[in-house]
Protein backbone atom coordinates (compact mmCIF):
# COMPACT_ATOMS: atom_id res chain seq x y z
CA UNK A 1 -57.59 -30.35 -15.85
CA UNK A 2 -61.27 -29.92 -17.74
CA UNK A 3 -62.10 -26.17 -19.11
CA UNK A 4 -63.76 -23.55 -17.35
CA UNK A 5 -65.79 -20.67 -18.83
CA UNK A 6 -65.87 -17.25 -17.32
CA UNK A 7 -67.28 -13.97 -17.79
CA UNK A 8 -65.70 -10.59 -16.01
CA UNK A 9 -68.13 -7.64 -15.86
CA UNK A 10 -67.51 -4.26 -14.75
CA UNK A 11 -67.96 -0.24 -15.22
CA UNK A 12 -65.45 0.79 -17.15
CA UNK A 13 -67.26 4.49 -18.67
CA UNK A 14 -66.60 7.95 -16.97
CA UNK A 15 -70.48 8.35 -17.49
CA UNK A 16 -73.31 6.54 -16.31
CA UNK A 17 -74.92 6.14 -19.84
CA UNK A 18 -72.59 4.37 -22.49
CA UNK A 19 -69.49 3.01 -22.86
CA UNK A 20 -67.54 5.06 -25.80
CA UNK A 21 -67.14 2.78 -29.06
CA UNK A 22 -63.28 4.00 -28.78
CA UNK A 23 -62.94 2.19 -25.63
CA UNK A 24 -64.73 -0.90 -26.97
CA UNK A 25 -62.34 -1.01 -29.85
CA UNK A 26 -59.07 -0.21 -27.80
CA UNK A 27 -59.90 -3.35 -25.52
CA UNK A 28 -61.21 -5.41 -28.11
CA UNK A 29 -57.27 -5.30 -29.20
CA UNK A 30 -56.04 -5.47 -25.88
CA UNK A 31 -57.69 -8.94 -25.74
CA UNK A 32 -56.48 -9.91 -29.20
CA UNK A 33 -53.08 -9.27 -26.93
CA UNK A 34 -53.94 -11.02 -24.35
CA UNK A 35 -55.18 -14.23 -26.46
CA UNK A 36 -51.32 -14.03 -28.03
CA UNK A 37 -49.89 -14.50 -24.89
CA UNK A 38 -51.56 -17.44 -23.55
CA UNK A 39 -51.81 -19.59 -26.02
CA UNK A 40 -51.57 -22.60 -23.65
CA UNK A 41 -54.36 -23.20 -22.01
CA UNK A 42 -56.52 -20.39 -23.24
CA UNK A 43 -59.34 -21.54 -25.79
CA UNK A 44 -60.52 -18.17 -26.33
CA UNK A 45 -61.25 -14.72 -25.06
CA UNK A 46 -64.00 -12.11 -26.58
CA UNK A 47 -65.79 -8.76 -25.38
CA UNK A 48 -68.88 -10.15 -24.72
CA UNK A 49 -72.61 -8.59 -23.85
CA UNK A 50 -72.12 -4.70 -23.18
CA UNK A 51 -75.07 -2.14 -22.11
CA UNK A 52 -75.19 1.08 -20.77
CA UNK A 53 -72.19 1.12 -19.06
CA UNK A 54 -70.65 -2.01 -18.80
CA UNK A 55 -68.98 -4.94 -20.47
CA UNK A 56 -68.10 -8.13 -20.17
CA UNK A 57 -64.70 -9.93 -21.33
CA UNK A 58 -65.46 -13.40 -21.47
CA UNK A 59 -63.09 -16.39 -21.96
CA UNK A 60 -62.82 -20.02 -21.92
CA UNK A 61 -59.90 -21.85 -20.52
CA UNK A 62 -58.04 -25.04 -18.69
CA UNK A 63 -58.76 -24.63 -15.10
CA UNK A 64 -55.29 -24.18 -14.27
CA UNK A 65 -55.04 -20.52 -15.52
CA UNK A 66 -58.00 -19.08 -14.58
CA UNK A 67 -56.67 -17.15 -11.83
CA UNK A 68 -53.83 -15.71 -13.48
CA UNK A 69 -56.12 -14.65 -16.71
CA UNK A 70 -58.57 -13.56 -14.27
CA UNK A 71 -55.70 -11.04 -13.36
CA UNK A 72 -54.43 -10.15 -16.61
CA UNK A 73 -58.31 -9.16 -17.41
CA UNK A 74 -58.43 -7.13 -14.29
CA UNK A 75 -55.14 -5.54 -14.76
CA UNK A 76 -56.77 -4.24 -18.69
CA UNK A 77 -59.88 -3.45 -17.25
CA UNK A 78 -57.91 -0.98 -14.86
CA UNK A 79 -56.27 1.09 -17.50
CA UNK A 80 -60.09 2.32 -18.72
CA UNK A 81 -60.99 3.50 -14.46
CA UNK A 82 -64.30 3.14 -13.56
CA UNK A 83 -64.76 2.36 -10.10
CA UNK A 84 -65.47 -1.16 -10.45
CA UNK A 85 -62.30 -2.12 -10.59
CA UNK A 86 -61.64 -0.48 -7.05
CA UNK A 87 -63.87 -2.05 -4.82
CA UNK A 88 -61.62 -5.71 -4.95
CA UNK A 89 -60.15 -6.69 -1.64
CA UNK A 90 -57.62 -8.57 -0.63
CA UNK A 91 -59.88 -9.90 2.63
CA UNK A 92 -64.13 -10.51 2.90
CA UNK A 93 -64.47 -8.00 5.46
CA UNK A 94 -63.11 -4.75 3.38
CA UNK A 95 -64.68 -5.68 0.63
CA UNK A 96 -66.52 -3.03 -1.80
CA UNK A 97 -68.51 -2.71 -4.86
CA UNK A 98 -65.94 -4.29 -7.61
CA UNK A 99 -66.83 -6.46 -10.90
CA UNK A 100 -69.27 -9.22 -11.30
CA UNK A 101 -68.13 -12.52 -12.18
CA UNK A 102 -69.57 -15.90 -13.54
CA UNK A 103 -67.75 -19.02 -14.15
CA UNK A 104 -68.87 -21.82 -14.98
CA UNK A 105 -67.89 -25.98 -15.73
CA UNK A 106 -67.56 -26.72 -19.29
CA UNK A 107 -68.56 -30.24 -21.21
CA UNK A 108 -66.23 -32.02 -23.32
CA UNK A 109 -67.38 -30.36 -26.72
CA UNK A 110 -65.02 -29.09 -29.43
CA UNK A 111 -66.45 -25.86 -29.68
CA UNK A 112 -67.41 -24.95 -26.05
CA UNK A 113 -70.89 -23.07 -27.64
CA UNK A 114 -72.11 -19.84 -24.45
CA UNK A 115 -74.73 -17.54 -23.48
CA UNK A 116 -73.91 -14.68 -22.07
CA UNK A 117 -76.10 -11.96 -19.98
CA UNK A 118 -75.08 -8.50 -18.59
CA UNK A 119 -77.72 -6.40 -16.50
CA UNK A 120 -77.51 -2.61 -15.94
CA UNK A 121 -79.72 0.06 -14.73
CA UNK A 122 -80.15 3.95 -14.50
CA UNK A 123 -81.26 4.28 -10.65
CA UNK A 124 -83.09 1.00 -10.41
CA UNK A 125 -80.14 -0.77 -8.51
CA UNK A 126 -82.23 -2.74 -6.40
CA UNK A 127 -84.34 -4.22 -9.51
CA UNK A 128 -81.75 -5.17 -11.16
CA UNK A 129 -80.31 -8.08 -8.98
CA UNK A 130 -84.26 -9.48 -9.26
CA UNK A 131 -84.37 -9.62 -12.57
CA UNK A 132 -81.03 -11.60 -12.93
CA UNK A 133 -82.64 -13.99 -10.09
CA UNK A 134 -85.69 -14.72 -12.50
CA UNK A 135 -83.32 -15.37 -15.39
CA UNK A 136 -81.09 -17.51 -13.76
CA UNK A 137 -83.84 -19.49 -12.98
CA UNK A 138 -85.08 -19.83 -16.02
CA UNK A 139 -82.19 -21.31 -17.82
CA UNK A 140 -80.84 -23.26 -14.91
CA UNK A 141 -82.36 -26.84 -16.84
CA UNK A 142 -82.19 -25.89 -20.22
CA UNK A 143 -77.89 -25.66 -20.23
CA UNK A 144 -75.12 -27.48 -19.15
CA UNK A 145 -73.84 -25.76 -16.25
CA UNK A 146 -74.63 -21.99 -15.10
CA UNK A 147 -72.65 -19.00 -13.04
CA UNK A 148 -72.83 -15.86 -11.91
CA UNK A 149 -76.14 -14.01 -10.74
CA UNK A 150 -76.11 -10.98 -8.15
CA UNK A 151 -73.41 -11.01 -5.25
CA UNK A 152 -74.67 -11.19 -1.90
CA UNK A 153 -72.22 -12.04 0.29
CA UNK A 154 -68.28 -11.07 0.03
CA UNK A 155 -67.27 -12.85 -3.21
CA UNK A 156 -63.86 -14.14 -4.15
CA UNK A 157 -62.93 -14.15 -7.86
CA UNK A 158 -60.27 -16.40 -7.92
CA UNK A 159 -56.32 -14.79 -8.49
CA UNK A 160 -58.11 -11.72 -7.84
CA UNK A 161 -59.20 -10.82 -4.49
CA UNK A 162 -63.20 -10.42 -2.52
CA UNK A 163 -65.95 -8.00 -3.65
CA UNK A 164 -68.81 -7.39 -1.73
CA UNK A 165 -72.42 -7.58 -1.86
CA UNK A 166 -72.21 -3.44 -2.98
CA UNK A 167 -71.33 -5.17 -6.38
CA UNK A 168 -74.30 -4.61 -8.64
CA UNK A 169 -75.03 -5.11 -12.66
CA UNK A 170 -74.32 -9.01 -12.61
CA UNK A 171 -73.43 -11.52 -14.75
CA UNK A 172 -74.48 -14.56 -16.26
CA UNK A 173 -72.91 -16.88 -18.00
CA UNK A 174 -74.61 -20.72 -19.35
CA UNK A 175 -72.54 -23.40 -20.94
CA UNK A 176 -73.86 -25.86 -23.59
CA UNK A 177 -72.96 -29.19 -24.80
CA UNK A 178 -74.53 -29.10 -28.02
CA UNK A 179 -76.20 -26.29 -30.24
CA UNK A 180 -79.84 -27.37 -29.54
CA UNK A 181 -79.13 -26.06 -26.16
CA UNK A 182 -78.50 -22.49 -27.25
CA UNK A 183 -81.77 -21.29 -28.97
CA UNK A 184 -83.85 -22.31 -25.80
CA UNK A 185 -81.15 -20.83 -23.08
CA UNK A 186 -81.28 -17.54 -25.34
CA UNK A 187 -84.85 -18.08 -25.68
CA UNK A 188 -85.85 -18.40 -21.84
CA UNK A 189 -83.37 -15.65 -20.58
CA UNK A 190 -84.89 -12.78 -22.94
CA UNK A 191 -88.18 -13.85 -22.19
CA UNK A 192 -87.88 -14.08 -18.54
CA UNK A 193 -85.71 -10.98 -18.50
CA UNK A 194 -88.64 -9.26 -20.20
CA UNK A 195 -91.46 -10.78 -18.33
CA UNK A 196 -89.63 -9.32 -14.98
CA UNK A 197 -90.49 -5.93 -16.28
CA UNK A 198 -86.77 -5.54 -18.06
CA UNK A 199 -85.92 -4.26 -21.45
CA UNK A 200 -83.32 -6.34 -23.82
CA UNK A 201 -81.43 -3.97 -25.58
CA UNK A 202 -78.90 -4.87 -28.49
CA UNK A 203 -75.14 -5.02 -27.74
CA UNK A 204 -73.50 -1.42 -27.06
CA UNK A 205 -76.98 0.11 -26.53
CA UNK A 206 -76.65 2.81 -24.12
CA UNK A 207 -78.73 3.35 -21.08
CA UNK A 208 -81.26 5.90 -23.00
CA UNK A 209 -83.83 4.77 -20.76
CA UNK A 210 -86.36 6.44 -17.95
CA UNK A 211 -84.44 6.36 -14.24
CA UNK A 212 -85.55 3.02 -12.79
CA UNK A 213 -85.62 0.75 -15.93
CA UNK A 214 -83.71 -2.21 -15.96
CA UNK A 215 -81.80 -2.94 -19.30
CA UNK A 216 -80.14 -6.38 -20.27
CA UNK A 217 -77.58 -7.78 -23.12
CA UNK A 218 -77.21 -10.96 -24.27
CA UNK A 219 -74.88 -12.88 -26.33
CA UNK A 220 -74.13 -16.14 -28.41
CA UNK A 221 -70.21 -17.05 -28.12
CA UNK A 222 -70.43 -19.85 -30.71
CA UNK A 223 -66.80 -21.09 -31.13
CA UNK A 224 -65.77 -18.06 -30.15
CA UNK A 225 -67.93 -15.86 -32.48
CA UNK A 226 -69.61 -13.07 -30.82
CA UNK A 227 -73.30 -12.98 -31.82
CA UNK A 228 -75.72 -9.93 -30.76
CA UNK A 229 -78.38 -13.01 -29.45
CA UNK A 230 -81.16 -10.32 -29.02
CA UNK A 231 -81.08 -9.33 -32.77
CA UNK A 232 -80.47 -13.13 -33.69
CA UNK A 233 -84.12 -13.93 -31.60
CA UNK A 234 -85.83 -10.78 -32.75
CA UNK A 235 -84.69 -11.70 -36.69
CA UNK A 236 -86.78 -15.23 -35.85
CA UNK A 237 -84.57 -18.40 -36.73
CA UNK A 238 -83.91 -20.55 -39.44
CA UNK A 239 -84.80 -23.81 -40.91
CA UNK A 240 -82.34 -26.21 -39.15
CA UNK A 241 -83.48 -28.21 -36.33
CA UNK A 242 -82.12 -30.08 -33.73
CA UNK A 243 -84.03 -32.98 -31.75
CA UNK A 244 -84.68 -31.41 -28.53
CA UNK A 245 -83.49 -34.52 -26.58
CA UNK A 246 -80.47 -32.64 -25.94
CA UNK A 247 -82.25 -30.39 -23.87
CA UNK A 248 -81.04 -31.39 -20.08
């Protein structure tokens, strides 16, 4: 059926600010759960990028059960509130502000290597879908395949119902056939993120910031290993090097 990656954003905090580390831990074992129970078909599933308040659960899987994990996900983001989770619709036209969602076609690699990006905001709403623009731009021909990026339009995510273009704080998510592509993806997302006048912040950072800033996370899933990417790039890299004629 080939694999599909996907990443499943939302507000899940009763505060504008920060998600509390005891609700990052309680569904970091929920998906540890989760993973138990489909073991066909799932590769993985991980809390991915988080900031201010948001987070992402991201996952890779056979095509044929993404709408029923896409479910499952909604149905444990739903036990933390927020009102994400109650803006989905069952038709376009009733549509409200609900999670983001990426997905995205994945190569025929063992280890199915991501990069992950979650945007969020204290009053800058408006910025924040411009910033995500830039970034998806940026890393469009540097990947394999990319999703997400601000909702416009009534959205379906699939075994889950419509949101509509209210939806704000998007997701991205890039896919990589080999490692070589993951330095420069992580590479040309924080700096584009940063030249549109956003701030990356490390993983779990709250929104501390001035009303009107635009704050972004980003994260390595490297076969299925959660890495903070932001303090991998700011730490500089290492000596290994691949030839960059992977690069699409």
């Amino acid at each position: 059926m080939g694999l599909r990656a996907v990443a499943i954003s939302a507000d899940v905090s009763e505060n504008d600010v920060r998600v509390p580390r005891s609700v990052l831990r309680s569904l970091e074992r929920d998906l540890e759960e989760l993973e138990a129970r489909y073991k066909e078909g799932l590769l993985y599933v991980a809390l991915g990028p988080s900031c201010g308040d948001d987070l992402a659960v991201v996952y890779v899987a056979e095509r044929d059960v993404v709408e029923e994990l896409n479910a499952a996900i909604l149905e444990v983001l739903e036990r933390y509130g927020g009102e994400d989770v109650m803006g989905i619709s069952e038709e376009p036209e009733t549509a409200g502000e609900g999670p983001s969602y990426a997905e995205a076609e994945c190569p025929e690699s063992e280890y199915q290597d991501l990069v992950v990006a979650l945007f969020d905001t204290y009053a800058a709403e408006n910025r924040v879908d411009e910033v995500a623009e830039v970034c998806l731009r940026a890393i469009k021909n540097l990947c394999y395949d990319v999703g997400g990026g601000p909702i416009r339009e009534p959205t379906e995510i699939p075994g889950v119902g419509y949101v509509g273009p209210e939806t704000d704080d998007p997701v991205l998510l890039a896919t990589t056939d080999h490692l070589s592509q993951v330095g420069p993806t992580v590479g040309a997302l924080i700096g584009a993120g940063k030249g549109a006048g956003a701030r990356p912040v490390y993983r779990g950072a709250p929104a501390e910031v001035l009303p009107g800033t635009v704050i972004f996370s980003v994260t390595m899933i490297l076969n299925g290993n959660v890495v903070d990417a932001v303090k991998a790039l700011e730490a500089g890299t290492g000596t290994e090097r691949w030839p960059l004629r992977e690069l699409r």
